[in-house]
Structures are given as C-alpha cells and as structure tokens.
Protein backbone atom coordinates (compact mmCIF):
# COMPACT_ATOMS: atom_id res chain seq x y z
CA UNK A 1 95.92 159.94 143.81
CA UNK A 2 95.11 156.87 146.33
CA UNK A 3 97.85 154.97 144.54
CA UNK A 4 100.32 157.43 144.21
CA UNK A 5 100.07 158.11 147.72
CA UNK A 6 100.42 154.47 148.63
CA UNK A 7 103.58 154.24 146.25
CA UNK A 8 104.95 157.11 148.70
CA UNK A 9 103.96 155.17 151.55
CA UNK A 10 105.09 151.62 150.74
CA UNK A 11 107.50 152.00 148.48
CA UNK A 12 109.48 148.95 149.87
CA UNK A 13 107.15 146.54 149.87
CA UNK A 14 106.12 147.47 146.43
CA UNK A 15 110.35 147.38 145.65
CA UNK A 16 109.93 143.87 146.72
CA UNK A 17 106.98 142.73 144.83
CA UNK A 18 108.88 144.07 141.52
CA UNK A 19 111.52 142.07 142.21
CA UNK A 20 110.41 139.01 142.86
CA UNK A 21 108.15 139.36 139.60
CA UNK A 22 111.97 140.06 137.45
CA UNK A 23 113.28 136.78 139.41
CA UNK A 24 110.33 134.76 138.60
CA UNK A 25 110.01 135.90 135.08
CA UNK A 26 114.00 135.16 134.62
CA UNK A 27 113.79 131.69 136.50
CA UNK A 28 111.00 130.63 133.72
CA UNK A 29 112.67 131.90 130.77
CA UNK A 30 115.71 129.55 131.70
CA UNK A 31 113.23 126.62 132.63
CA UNK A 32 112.25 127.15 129.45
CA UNK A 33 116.10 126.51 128.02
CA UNK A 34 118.69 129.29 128.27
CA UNK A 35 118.02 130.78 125.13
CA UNK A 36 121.28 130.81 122.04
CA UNK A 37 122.33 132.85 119.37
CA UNK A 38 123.01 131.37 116.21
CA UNK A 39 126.82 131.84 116.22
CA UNK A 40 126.48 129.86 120.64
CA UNK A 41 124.62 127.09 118.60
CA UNK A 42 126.93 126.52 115.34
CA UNK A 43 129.69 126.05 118.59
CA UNK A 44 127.96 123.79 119.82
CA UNK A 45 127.30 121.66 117.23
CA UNK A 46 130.65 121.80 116.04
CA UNK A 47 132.24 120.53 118.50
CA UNK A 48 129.88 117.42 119.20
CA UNK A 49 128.24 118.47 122.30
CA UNK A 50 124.97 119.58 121.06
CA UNK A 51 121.79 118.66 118.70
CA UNK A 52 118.79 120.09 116.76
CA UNK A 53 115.68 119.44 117.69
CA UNK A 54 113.20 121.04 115.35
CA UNK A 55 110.00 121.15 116.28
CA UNK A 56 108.55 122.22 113.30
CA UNK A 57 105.98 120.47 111.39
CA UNK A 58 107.07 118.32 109.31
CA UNK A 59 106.30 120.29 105.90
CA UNK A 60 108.06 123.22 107.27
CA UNK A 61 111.28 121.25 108.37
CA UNK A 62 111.36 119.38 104.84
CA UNK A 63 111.07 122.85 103.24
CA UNK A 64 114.55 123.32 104.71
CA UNK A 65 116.43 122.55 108.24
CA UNK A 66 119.84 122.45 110.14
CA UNK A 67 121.75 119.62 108.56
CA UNK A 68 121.79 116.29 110.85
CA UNK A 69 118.21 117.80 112.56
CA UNK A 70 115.81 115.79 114.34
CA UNK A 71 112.12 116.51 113.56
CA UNK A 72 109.50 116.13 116.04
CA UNK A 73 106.51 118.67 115.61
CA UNK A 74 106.16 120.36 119.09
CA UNK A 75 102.53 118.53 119.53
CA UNK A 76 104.62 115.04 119.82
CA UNK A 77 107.36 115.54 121.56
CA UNK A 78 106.08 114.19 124.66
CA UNK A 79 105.01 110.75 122.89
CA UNK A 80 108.26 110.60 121.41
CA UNK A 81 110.82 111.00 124.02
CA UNK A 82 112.15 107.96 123.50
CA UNK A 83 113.57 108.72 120.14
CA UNK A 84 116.05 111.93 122.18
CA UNK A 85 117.13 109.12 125.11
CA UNK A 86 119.97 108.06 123.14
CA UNK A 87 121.51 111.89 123.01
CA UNK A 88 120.65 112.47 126.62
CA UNK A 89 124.73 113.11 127.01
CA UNK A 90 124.20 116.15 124.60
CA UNK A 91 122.75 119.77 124.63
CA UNK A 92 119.44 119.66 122.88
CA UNK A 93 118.83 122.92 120.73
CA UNK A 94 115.14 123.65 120.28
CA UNK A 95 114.72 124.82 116.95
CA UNK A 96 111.22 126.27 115.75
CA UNK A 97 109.83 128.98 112.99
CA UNK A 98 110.04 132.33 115.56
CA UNK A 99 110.22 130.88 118.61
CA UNK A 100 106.78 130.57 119.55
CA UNK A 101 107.37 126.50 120.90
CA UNK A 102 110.12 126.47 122.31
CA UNK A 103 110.08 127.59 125.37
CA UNK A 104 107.13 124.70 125.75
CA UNK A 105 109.37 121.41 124.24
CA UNK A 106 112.50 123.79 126.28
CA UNK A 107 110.16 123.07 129.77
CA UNK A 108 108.77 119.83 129.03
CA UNK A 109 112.27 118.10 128.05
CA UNK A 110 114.07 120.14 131.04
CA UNK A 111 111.71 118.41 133.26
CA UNK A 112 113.04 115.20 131.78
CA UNK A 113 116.66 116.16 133.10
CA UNK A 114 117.69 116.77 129.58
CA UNK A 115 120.29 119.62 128.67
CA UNK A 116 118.04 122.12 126.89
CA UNK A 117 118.77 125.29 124.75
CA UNK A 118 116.65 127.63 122.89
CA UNK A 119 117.84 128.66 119.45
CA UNK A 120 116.87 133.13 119.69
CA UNK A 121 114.93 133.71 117.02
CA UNK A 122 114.15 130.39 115.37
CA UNK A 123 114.79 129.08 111.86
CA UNK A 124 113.86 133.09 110.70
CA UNK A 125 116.88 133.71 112.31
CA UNK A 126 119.18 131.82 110.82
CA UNK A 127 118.06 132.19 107.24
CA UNK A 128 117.94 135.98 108.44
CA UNK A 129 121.79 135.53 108.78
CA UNK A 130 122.20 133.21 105.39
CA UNK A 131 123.47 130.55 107.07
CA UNK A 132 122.88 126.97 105.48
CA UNK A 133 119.52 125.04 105.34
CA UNK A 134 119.42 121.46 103.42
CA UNK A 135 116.37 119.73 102.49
C-alpha cells in the first residue's frame, strides 16, 4: 500500500525516472548499431555502400555465409581491426547466429568511428527467409 500511495503522490518524478530509463535503453541499442532487416541490408550491399561482418566462428561461417563476408569471430575483433580499416568508407553489417554478439562488435567498432549496423535476427534470419548462403 506504501508504494501505491507514493505512486499517487509522486507520480511525476516517477514519470521522469521511466523516461529517462526508455531514452537510455534506446540510446544503447543504437550504440550498439541501428539494428537492419534483411531486405535494409541486401540494399545496402547492393548498392556498394555496405559490408558483412560475420562474427561467427569460423566453423559456423564456413557452414554457410553472405557471399563476399568477412569473418572475424566476435572474441577477435578487437585484435583485428586492422583488417576493417580499409572499408572504413562503408556501413559495416554485423552479422551473427541470433544476434547474441552483435550488439558487443556493434559498440566496440562504433567506438572506433566506424559506420555500424546490426543485421535483426542474425544468419537464422535470413535462412528463415531463404535467401542465399555460399560456402
């Protein structure tokens, strides 16, 4: 009943608190890399701008990936900047099984200045929607 009755009683200041917890929880999710659907990424690609990054291991990715993809398991990335530097001029789609790493490589290559995009869904995804893996 206590909180109820402090609800009543500040209802503004807890107003406030809930929205500042919906900004910060949007301004991390782009941090992250504004996520993409499959059909914003195949766009992308198409016309030049834009690269996959899959951050699968490496098992997984030669099981079947995006043609032209760039594999760097999500635990390297950092040691291996170097190898993205020469596509810093293009979007860099984060591609990994469900999503469960991208938001990580998303944050840690953002904080390199580098154009970043999250691919929704992952790889499951875009098999879910039959669209082309080579290996």
């Amino acid at each position: 009943m206590e909180i109820i009755a402090f609800l009543n009683q500040e209802w503004m200041l807890v107003s406030m608190l809930a929205v500042l917890i919906l900004i910060y929880g949007w301004r991390e999710r782009i941090k992250n890399g504004q996520p993409v659907t499959t059909q914003q990424a195949t766009v992308l690609i198409n016309a030049d701008t834009a690269i996959w990054l899959d951050v699968r291991e490496t098992k997984e990715f030669d099981a079947g990936h995006m043609v032209d993809a760039i594999n760097i398991p999500h635990g390297k990335v950092a040691e291996r900047l170097n190898e993205l530097e020469k596509h810093r001029d293009k979007t860099i789609i984060v591609v990994d099984k469900l999503g469960q790493h991208a938001g990580s490589t998303g944050r840690l290559l953002g904080g390199k200045s580098f154009d970043v995009r999250r691919l929704t869904g992952g790889i499951s995804e875009w098999q879910n929607q039959g669209l082309p893996l080579v290996k």
